[in-house]
C-alpha atoms as a PDB file:
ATOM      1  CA  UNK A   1      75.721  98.310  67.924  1.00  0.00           C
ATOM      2  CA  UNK A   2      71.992  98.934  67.228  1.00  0.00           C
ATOM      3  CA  UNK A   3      70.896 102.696  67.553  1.00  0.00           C
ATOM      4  CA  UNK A   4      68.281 104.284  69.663  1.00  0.00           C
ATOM      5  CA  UNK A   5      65.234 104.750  66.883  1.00  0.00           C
ATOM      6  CA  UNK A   6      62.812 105.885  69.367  1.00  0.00           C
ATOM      7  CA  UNK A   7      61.621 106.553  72.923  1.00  0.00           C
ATOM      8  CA  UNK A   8      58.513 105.997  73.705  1.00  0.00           C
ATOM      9  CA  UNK A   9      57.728 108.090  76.778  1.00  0.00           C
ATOM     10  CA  UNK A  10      54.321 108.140  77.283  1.00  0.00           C
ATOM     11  CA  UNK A  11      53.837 104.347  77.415  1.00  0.00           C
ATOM     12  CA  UNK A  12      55.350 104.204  80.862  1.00  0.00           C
ATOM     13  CA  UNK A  13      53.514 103.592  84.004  1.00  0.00           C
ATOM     14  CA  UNK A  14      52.296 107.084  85.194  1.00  0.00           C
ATOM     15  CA  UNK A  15      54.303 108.857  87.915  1.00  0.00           C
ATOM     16  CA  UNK A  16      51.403 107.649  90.473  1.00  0.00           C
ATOM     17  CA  UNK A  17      51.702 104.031  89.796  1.00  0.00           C
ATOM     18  CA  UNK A  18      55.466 104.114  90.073  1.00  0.00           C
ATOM     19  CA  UNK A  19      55.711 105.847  93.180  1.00  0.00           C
ATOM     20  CA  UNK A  20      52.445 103.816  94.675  1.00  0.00           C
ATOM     21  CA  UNK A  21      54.703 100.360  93.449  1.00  0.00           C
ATOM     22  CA  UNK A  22      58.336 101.425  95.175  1.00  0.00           C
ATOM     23  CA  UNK A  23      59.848  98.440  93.397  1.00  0.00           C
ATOM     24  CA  UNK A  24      57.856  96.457  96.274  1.00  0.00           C
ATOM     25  CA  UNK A  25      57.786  92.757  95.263  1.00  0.00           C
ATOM     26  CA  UNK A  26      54.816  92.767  97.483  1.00  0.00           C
ATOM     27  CA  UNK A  27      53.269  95.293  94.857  1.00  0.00           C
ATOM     28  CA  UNK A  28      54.030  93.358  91.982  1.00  0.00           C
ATOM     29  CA  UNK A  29      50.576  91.612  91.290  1.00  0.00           C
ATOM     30  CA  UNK A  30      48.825  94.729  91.867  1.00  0.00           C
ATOM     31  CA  UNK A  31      51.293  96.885  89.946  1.00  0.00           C
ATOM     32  CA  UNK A  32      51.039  94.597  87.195  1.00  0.00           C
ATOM     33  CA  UNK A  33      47.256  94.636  86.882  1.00  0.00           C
ATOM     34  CA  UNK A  34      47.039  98.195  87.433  1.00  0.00           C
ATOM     35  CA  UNK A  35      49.828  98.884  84.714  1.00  0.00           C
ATOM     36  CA  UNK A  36      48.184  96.751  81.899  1.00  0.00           C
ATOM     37  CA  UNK A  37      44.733  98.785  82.647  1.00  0.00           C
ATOM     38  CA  UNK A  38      47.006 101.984  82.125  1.00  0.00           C
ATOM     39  CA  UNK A  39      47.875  99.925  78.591  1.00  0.00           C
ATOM     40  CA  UNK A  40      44.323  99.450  78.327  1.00  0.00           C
ATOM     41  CA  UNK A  41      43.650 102.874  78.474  1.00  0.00           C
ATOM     42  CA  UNK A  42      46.911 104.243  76.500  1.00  0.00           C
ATOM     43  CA  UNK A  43      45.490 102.833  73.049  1.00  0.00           C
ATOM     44  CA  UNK A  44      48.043 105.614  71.548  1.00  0.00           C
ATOM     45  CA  UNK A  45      50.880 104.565  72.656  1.00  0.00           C
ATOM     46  CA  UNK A  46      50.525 100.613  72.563  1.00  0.00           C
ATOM     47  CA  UNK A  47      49.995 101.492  68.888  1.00  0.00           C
ATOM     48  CA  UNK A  48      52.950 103.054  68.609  1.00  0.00           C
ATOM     49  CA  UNK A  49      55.056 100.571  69.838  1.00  0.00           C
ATOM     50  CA  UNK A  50      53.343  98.071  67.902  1.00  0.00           C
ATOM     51  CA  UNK A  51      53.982  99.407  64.886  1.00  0.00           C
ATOM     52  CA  UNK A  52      58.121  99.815  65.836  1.00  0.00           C
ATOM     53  CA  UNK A  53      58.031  96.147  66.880  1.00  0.00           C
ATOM     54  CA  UNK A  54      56.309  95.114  63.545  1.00  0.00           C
ATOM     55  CA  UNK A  55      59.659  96.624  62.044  1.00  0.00           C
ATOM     56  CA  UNK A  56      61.905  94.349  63.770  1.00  0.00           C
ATOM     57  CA  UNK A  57      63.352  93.702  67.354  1.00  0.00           C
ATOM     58  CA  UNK A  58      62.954  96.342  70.521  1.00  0.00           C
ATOM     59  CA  UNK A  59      64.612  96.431  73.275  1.00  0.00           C
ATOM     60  CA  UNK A  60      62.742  97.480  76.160  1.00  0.00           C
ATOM     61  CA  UNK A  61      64.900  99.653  78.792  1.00  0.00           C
ATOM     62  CA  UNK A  62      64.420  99.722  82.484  1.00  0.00           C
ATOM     63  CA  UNK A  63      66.334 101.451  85.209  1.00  0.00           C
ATOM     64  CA  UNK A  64      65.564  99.297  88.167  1.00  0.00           C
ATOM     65  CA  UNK A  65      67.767  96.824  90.195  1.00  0.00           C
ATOM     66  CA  UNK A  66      65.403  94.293  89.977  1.00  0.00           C
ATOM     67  CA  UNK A  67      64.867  92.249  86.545  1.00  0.00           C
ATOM     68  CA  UNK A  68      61.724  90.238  87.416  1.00  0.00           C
ATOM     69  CA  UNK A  69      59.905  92.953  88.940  1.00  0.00           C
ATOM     70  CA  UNK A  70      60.132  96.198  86.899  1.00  0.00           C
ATOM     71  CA  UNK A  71      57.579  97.743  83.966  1.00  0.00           C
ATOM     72  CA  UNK A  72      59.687  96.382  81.403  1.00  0.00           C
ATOM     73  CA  UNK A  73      58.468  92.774  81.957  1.00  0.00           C
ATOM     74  CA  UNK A  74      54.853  93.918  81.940  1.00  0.00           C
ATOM     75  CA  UNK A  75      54.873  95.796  78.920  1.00  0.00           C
ATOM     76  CA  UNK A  76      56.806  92.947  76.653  1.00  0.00           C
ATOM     77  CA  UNK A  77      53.985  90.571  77.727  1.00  0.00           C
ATOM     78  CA  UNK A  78      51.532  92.813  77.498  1.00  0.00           C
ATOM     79  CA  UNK A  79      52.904  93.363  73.800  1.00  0.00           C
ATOM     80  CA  UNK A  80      52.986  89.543  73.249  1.00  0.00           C
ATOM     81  CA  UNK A  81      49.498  89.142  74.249  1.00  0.00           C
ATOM     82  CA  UNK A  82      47.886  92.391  72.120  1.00  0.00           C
ATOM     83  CA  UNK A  83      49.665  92.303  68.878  1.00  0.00           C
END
């Protein structure tokens, strides 16, 4: 059983971009481009988790039905692109 280290919040999509996206596969190219600008912009954060995923594994936790289109698969290939 691995432990919860850390949570990091504030490198979820903003409250906005969720609500705009309704888990709408429709929305997904959009919601994707718009999140990874949000990365762009959340240098903070995206350091943050870098530095927990240069210490091992992460798992990246979603709450949505859907596996292909939630922020979870953004942000681990947005991580595999910018580290």
């Amino acid at each position: 059983m691995t432990a919860l280290t850390s949570w990091c919040k504030s490198i979820a999509p903003s409250t906005e971009l969720r609500k705009w996206f309704g888990h709408d596969p429709q929305r997904w190219a959009e919601f994707n481009r718009r999140y990874c600008q949000e990365l762009d912009a959340n240098g903070a954060a995206v350091t943050e988790l870098a530095s927990l995923l240069d210490r091992g594994p992460g798992i990246l936790l979603y709450a949505a039905h859907d596996e292909q289109h939630n922020h979870a698969t953004v942000l681990a290939d947005y991580m595999a692109k910018h580290r």
